[in-house]
Protein backbone atom coordinates (compact mmCIF):
# COMPACT_ATOMS: atom_id res chain seq x y z
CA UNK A 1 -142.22 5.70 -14.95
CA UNK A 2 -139.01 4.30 -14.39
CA UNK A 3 -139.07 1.00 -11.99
CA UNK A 4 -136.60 -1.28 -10.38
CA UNK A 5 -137.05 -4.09 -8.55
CA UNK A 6 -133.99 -6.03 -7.09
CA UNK A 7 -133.79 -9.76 -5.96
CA UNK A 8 -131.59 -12.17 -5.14
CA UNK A 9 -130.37 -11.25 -2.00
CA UNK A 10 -129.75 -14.28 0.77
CA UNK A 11 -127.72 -15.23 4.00
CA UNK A 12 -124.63 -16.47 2.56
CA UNK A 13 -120.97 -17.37 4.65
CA UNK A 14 -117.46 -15.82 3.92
CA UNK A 15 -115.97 -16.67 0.98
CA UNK A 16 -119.04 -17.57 -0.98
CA UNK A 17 -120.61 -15.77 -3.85
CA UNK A 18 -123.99 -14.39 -4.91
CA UNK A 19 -125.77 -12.78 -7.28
CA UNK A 20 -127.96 -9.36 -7.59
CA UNK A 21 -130.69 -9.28 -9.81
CA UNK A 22 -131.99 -5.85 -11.17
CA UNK A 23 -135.13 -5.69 -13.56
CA UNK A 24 -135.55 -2.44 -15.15
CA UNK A 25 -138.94 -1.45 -16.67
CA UNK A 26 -140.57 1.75 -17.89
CA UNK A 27 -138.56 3.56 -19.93
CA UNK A 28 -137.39 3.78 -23.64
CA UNK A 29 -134.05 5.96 -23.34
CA UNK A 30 -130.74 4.43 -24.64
CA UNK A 31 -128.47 6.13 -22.49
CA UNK A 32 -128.40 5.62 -19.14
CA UNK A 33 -126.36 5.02 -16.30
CA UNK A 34 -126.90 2.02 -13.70
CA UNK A 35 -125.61 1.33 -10.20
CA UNK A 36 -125.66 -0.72 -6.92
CA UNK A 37 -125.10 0.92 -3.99
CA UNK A 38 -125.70 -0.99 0.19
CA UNK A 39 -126.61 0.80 2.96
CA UNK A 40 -125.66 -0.44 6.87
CA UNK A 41 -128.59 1.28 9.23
CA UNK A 42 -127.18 4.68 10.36
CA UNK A 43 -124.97 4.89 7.64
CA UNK A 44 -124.54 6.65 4.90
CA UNK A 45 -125.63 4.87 1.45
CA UNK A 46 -122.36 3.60 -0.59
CA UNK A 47 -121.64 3.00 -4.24
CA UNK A 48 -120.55 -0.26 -5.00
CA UNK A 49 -120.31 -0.51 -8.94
CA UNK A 50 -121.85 1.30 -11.89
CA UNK A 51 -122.13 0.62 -15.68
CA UNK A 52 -122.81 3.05 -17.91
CA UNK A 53 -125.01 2.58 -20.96
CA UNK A 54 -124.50 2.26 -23.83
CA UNK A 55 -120.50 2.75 -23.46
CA UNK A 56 -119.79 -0.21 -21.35
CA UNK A 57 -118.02 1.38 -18.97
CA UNK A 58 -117.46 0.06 -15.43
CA UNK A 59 -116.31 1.55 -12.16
CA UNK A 60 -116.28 0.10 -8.45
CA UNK A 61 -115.91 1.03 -5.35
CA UNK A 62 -112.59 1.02 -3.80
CA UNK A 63 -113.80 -1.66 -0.77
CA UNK A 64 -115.31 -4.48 -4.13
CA UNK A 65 -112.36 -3.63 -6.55
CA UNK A 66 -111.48 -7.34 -7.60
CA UNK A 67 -114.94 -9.26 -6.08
CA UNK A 68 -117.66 -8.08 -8.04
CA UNK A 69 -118.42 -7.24 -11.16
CA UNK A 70 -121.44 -5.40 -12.86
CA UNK A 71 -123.20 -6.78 -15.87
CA UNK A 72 -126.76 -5.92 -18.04
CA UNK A 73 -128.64 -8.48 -20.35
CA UNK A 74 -129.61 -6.11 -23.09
CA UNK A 75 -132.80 -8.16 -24.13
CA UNK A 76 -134.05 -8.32 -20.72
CA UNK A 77 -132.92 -4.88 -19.42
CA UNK A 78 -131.58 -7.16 -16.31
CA UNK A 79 -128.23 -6.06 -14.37
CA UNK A 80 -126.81 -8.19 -12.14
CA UNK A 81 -123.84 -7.78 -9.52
CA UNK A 82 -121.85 -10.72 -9.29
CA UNK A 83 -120.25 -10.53 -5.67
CA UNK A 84 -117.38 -12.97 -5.06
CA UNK A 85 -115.07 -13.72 -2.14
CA UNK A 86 -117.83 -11.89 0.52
CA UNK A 87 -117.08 -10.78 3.65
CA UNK A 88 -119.12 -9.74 6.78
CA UNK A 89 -118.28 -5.75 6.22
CA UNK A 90 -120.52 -6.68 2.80
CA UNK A 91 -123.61 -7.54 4.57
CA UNK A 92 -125.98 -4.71 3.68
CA UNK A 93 -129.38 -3.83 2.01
CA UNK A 94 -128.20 -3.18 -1.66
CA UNK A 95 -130.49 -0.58 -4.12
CA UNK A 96 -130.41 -0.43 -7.75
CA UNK A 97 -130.20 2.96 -8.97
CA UNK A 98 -131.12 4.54 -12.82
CA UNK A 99 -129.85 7.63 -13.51
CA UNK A 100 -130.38 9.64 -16.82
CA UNK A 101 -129.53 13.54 -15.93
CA UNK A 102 -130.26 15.00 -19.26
CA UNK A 103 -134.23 13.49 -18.47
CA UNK A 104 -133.90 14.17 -14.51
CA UNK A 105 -134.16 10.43 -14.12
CA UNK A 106 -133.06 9.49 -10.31
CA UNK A 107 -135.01 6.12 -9.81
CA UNK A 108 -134.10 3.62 -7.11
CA UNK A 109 -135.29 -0.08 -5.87
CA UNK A 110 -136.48 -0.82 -2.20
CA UNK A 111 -133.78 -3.41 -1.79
CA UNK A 112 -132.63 -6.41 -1.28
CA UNK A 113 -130.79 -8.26 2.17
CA UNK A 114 -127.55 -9.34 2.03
CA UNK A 115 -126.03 -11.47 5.02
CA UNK A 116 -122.74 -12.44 5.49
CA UNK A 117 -122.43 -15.01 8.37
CA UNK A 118 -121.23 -17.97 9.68
């Protein structure tokens, strides 16, 4: 069984920069695709940035395009999001999500809290 478990999230200020921490565990499959998405209470989830696997390939939601980036540690099956430059409209619970559609894999994190604040 596929499991994610996300950390990293804090109370940060505008401007600063933090880092999401995604372990991955469970599975054995090479290809893969892996994304962060945030979710405001009431409101619909949103994808922020996903990376496919093994390919590389990276794509980003329209409202991070230029602050974060998406990145995996191979060894450690780890992916991180790398948020720069944040702003209060990026305060949000973000998931990690695992998706393998050939396998029917859909598996998703409980979250972590991210505050922007002064």
């Amino acid at each position: 069984e596929v499991q994610l478990v996300e950390s990293g999230g804090a109370l940060v200020q505008p401007g600063e920069s933090l880092t999401l921490s995604c372990a991955a565990s469970g599975f054995t499959f090479r290809y893969y695709d892996v994304s962060w998405w945030r979710q405001v209470s009431n409101h619909e989830r949103e994808l922020v940035a996903t990376l496919k696997i093994p390919s590389g390939d990276r794509s980003f939601g329209d409202s991070v395009k230029g602050r974060f980036t998406i990145s995996k540690d191979s060894a450690e099956k780890m992916v991180y999001l790398r948020m720069n430059k944040l702003e209060r409209g990026d305060t949000a619970t973000y998931y990690c999500n695992l998706r393998n559609t050939i396998l029917g894999i859909n598996a998703w994190g409980r979250g972590t809290q991210v505050t922007v604040s002064s």
